[in-house]
Protein backbone atom coordinates (compact mmCIF):
# COMPACT_ATOMS: atom_id res chain seq x y z
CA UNK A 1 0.00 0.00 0.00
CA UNK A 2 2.41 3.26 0.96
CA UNK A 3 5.38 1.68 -0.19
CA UNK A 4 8.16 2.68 2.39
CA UNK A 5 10.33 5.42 2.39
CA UNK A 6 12.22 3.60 -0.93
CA UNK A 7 9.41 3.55 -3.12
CA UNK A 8 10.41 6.11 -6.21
CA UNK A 9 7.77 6.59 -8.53
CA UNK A 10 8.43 5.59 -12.54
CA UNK A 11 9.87 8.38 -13.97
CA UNK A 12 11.90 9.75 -11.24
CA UNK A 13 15.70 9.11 -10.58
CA UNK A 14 16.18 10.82 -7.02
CA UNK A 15 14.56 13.41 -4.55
CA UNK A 16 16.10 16.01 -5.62
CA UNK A 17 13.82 15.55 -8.90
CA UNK A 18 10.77 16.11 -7.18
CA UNK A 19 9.25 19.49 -6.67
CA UNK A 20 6.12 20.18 -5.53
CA UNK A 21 4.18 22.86 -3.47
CA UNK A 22 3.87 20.65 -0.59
CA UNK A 23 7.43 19.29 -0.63
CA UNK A 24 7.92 16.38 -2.78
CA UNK A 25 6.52 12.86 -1.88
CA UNK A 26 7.98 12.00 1.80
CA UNK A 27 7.68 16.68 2.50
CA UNK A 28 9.34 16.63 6.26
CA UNK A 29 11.25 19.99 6.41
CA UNK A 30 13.20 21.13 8.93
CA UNK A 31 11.77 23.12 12.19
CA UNK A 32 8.35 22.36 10.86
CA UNK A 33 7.08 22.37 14.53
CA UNK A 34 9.13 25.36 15.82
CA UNK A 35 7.71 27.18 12.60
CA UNK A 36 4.55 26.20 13.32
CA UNK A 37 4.31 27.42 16.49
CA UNK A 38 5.58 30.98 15.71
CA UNK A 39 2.87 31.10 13.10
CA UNK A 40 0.18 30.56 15.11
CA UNK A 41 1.90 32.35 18.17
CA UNK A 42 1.59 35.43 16.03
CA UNK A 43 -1.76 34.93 14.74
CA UNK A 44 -3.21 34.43 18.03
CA UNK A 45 -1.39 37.90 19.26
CA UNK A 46 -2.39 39.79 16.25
CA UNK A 47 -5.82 38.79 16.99
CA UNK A 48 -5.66 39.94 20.29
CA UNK A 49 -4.46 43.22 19.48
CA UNK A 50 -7.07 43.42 16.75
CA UNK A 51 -10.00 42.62 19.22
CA UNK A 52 -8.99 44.87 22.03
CA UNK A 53 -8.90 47.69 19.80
CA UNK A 54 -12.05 46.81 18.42
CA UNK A 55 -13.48 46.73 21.76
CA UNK A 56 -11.59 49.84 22.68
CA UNK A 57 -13.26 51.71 19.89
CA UNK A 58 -16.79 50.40 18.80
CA UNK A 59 -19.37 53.46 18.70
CA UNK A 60 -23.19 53.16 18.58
CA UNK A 61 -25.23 55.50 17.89
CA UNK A 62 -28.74 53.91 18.74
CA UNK A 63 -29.31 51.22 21.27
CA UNK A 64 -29.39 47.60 19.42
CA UNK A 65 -33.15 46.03 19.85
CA UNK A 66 -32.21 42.81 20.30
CA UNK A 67 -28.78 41.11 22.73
CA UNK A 68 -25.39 41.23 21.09
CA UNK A 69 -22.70 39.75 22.39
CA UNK A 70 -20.06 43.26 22.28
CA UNK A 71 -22.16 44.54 24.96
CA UNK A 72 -20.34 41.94 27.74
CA UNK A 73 -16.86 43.87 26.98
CA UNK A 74 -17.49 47.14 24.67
CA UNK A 75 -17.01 50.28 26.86
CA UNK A 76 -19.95 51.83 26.21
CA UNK A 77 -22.31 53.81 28.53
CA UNK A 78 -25.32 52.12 29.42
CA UNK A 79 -28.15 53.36 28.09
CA UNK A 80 -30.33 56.08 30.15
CA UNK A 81 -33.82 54.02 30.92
CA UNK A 82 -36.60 56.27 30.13
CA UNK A 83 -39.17 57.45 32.65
C-alpha cells in the first residue's frame, strides 16, 4: 500500500527531482514544529491586538433592539432608561 520510504515513482531518478508545493513525496522539512508554532503564536497575538482595539473603539449610535454579544466587553455607557 504506501510503499516505504524507498518507493520512487516511474519516472523519477532521485529526490532532488521532485518538486512540488507541498514538498515532494515524503515533504518533512526542517523546524516544521518550531515554525509552526511561531505562526500561530503570532496569529493568536495579532488577533488579540485586533479585538482589544475593536473593543476599545466600537461606537453606537442607537441602542441595538435585540442582545449582542459586544455589549459583555465594549465600553460603552449604558443606556439612560426612560421614565
Amino acid at each position: 500500500m504506501g510503499g516505504g520510504d524507498s518507493y520512487h515513482p516511474k519516472g523519477h531518478h532521485t529526490f532532488k527531482e521532485v518538486w512540488s508545493p507541498s514538498g515532494g513525496w515524503w515533504c518533512d522539512p526542517k523546524g516544521w514544529r518550531k515554525n509552526t508554532v511561531l505562526a500561530v503564536g503570532l496569529y493568536m497575538t495579532a488577533s488579540y491586538l485586533i479585538f482589544q482595539y475593536s473593543a476599545e473603539n466600537e461606537r453606537r449610535f442607537s441602542h441595538p433592539r435585540h442582545w449582542v454579544p459586544s455589549m459583555l466587553y465594549a465600553k460603552m455607557p449604558p443606556k439612560p432608561e426612560d421614565e
